[in-house]
Protein backbone atom coordinates (compact mmCIF):
# COMPACT_ATOMS: atom_id res chain seq x y z
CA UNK A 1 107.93 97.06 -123.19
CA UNK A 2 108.29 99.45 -120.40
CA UNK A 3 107.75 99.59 -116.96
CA UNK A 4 107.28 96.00 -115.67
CA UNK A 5 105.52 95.44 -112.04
CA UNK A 6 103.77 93.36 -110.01
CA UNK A 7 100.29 92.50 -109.78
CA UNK A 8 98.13 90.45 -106.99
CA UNK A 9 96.87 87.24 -107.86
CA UNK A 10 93.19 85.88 -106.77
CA UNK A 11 95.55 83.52 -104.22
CA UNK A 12 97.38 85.86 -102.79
CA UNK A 13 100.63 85.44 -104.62
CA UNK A 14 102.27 87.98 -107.04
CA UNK A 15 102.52 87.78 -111.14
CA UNK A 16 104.91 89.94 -112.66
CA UNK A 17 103.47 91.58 -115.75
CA UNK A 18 104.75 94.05 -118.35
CA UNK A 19 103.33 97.50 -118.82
CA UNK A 20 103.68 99.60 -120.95
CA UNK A 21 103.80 103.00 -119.04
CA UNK A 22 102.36 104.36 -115.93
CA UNK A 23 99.52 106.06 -117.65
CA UNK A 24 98.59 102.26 -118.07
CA UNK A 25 98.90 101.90 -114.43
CA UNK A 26 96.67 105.23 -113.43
CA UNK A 27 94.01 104.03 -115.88
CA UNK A 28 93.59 100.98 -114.52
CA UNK A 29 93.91 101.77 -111.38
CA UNK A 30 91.29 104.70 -111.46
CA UNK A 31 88.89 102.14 -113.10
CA UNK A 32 89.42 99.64 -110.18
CA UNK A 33 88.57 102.31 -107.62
CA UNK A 34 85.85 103.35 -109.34
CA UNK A 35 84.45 99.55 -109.34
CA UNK A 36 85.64 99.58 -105.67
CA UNK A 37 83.49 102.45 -104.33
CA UNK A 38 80.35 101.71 -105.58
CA UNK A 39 81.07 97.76 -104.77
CA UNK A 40 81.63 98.99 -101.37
CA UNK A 41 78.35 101.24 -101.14
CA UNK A 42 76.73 98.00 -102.49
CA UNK A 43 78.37 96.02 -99.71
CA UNK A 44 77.20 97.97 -96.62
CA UNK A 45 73.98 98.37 -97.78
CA UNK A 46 73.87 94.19 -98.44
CA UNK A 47 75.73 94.13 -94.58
CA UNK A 48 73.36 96.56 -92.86
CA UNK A 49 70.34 93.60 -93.81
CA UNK A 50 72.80 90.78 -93.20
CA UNK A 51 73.15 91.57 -89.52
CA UNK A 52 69.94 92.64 -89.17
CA UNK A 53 68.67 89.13 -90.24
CA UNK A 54 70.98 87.03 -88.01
CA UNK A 55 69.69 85.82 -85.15
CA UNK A 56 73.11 85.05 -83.19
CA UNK A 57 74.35 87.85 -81.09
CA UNK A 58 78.28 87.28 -82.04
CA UNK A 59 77.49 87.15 -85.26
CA UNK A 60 74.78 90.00 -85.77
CA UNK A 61 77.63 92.23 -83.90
CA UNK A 62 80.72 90.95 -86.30
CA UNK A 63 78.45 91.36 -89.78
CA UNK A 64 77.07 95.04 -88.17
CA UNK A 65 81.44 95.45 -88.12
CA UNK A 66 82.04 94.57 -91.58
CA UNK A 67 79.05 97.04 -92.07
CA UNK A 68 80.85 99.39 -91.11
CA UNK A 69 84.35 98.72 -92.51
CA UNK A 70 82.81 98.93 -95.70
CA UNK A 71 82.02 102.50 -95.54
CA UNK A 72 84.93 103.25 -94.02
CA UNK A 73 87.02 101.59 -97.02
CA UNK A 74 84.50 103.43 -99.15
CA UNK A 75 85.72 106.95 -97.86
CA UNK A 76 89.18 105.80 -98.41
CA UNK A 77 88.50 105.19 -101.99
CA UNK A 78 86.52 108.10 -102.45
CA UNK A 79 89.76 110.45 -101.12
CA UNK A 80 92.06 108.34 -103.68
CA UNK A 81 89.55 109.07 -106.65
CA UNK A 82 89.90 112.46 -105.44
CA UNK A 83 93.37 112.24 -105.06
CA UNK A 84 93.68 111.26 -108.82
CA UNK A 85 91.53 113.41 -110.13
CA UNK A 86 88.79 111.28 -110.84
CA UNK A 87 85.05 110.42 -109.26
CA UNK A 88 82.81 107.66 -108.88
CA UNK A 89 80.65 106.82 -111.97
CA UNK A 90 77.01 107.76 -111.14
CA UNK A 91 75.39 104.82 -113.51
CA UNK A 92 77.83 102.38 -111.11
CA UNK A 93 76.99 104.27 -107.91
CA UNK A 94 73.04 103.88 -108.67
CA UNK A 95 73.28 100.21 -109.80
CA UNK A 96 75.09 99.35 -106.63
CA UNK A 97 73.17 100.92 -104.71
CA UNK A 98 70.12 99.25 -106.10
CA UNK A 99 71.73 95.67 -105.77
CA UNK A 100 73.07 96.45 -101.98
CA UNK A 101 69.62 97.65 -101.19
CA UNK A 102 67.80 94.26 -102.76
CA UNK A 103 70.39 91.71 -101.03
CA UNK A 104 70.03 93.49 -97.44
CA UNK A 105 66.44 92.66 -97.95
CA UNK A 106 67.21 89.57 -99.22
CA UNK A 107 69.13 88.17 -96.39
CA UNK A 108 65.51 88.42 -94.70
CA UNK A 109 64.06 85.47 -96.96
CA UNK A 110 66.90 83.81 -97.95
CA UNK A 111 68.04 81.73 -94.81
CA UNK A 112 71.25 81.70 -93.08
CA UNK A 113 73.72 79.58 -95.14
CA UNK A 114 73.44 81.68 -98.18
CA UNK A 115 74.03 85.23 -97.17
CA UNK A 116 77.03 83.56 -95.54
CA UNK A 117 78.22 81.88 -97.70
CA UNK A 118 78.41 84.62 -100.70
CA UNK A 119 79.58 87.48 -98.34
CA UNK A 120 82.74 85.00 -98.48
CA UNK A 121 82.59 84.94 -102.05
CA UNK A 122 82.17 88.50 -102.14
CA UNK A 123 85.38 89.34 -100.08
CA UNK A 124 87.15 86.69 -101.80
CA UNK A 125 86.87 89.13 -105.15
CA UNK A 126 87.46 92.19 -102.86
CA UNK A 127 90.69 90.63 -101.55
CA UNK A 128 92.08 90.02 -105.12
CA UNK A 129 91.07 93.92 -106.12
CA UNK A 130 92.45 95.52 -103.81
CA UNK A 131 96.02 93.21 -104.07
CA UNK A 132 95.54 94.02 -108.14
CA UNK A 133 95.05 98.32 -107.21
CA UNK A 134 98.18 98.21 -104.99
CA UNK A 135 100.18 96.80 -107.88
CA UNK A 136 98.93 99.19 -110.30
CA UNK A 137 99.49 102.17 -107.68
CA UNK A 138 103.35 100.82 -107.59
CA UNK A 139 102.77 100.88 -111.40
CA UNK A 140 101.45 104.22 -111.47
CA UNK A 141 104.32 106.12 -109.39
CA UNK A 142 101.29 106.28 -106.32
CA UNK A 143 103.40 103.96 -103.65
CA UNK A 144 101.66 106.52 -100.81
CA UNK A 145 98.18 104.84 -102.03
CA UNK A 146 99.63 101.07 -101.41
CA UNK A 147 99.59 101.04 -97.85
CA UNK A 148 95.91 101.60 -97.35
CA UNK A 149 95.04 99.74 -100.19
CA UNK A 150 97.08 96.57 -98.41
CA UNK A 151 95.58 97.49 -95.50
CA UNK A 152 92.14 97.52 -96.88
CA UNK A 153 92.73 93.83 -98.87
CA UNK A 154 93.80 92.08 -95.07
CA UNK A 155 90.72 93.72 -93.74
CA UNK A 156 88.42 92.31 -96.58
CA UNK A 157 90.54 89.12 -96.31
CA UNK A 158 89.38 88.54 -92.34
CA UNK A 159 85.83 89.40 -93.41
CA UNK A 160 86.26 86.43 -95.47
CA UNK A 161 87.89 83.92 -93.25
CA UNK A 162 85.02 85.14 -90.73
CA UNK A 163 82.00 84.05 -93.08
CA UNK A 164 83.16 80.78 -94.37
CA UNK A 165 84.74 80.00 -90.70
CA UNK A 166 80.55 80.29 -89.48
CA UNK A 167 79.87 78.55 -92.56
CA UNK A 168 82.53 75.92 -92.35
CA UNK A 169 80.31 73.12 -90.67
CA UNK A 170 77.29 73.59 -92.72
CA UNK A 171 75.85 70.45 -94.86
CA UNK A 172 76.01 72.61 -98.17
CA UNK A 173 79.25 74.32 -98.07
CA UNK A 174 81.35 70.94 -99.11
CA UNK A 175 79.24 71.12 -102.24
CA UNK A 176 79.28 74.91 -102.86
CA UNK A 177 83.00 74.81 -102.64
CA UNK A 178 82.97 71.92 -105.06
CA UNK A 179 80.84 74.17 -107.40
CA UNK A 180 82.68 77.76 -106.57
CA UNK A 181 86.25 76.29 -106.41
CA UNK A 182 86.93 77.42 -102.80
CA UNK A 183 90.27 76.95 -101.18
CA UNK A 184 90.60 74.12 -99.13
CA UNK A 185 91.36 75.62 -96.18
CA UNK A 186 88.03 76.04 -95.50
């Protein structure tokens, strides 16, 4: 084996893996940001008719935030992809957009609770993907990437403490974190 390094874990923690070069690395890690950008074009769309749905001022104003987070985390990605030589995947990018596009309308019909509640699931997964890119940048010999990229998983990690923290006294989320094996410090 060659290179070894160290990769996020969905809790936060780190897992030393083997690899077996950095091509490895840059491969996965270009695949990853490829996910990323289109997740986050599918994001904002699914924020900009979140916050348009809430009827709570603090809360309409903190989701219209995240909004715009997203896209800004988006353009980050987009100048790595550059960076490496690489571009979003139009299938993904079209897809996305079509699912960001149908939750923002969504949110509409759907109630309060359960927007909420799968935002948080939502940035629980970005959290853990942006942790996993920042190992394989290390991986890859791209340490000037891991910065933003650990910038970019604390930012996705307050978006989540924000929408299970709104969520946190609601009848159903005992039972949904029974069902989606949330952390208990919610």
């Amino acid at each position: 084996m060659g290179v070894e390094t160290y990769l996020g874990t969905p809790n936060g923690s780190l897992a030393c893996a083997p690899m077996d070069d950095e091509s490895h690395h840059l491969k996965a890690l270009t695949q990853i940001l490829q996910n990323a950008y289109s997740g986050e074009l599918a994001a904002a769309y699914a924020y900009r008719g979140h916050w348009k749905s809430v009827k709570k001022p603090e809360e309409r104003e903190m989701i219209h935030q995240i909004e715009q987070e997203e896209w800004s985390h988006r353009a980050v990605v987009g100048s790595m992809l550059a960076g490496l030589g690489s571009k979003p995947r139009r299938f993904k990018e079209w897809k996305m957009w079509l699912i960001g596009r149908t939750l923002g309308a969504l949110c509409h019909v759907s109630g309060w609770f359960f927007p909420m509640f799968f935002a948080g699931q939502l940035e629980v997964k970005n959290v853990s993907e942006y942790d996993t890119a920042a190992g394989h940048a290390k991986g890859a010999g791209r340490e000037d990437l891991v910065p933003a990229l650990s910038h970019m998983a604390i930012t996705e990690k307050e978006h989540e403490i924000f929408f299970f923290g709104v969520i946190r006294e609601h009848r159903l989320f005992p039972l949904m974190k029974k069902i989606f094996k949330i952390s208990s410090a919610y």
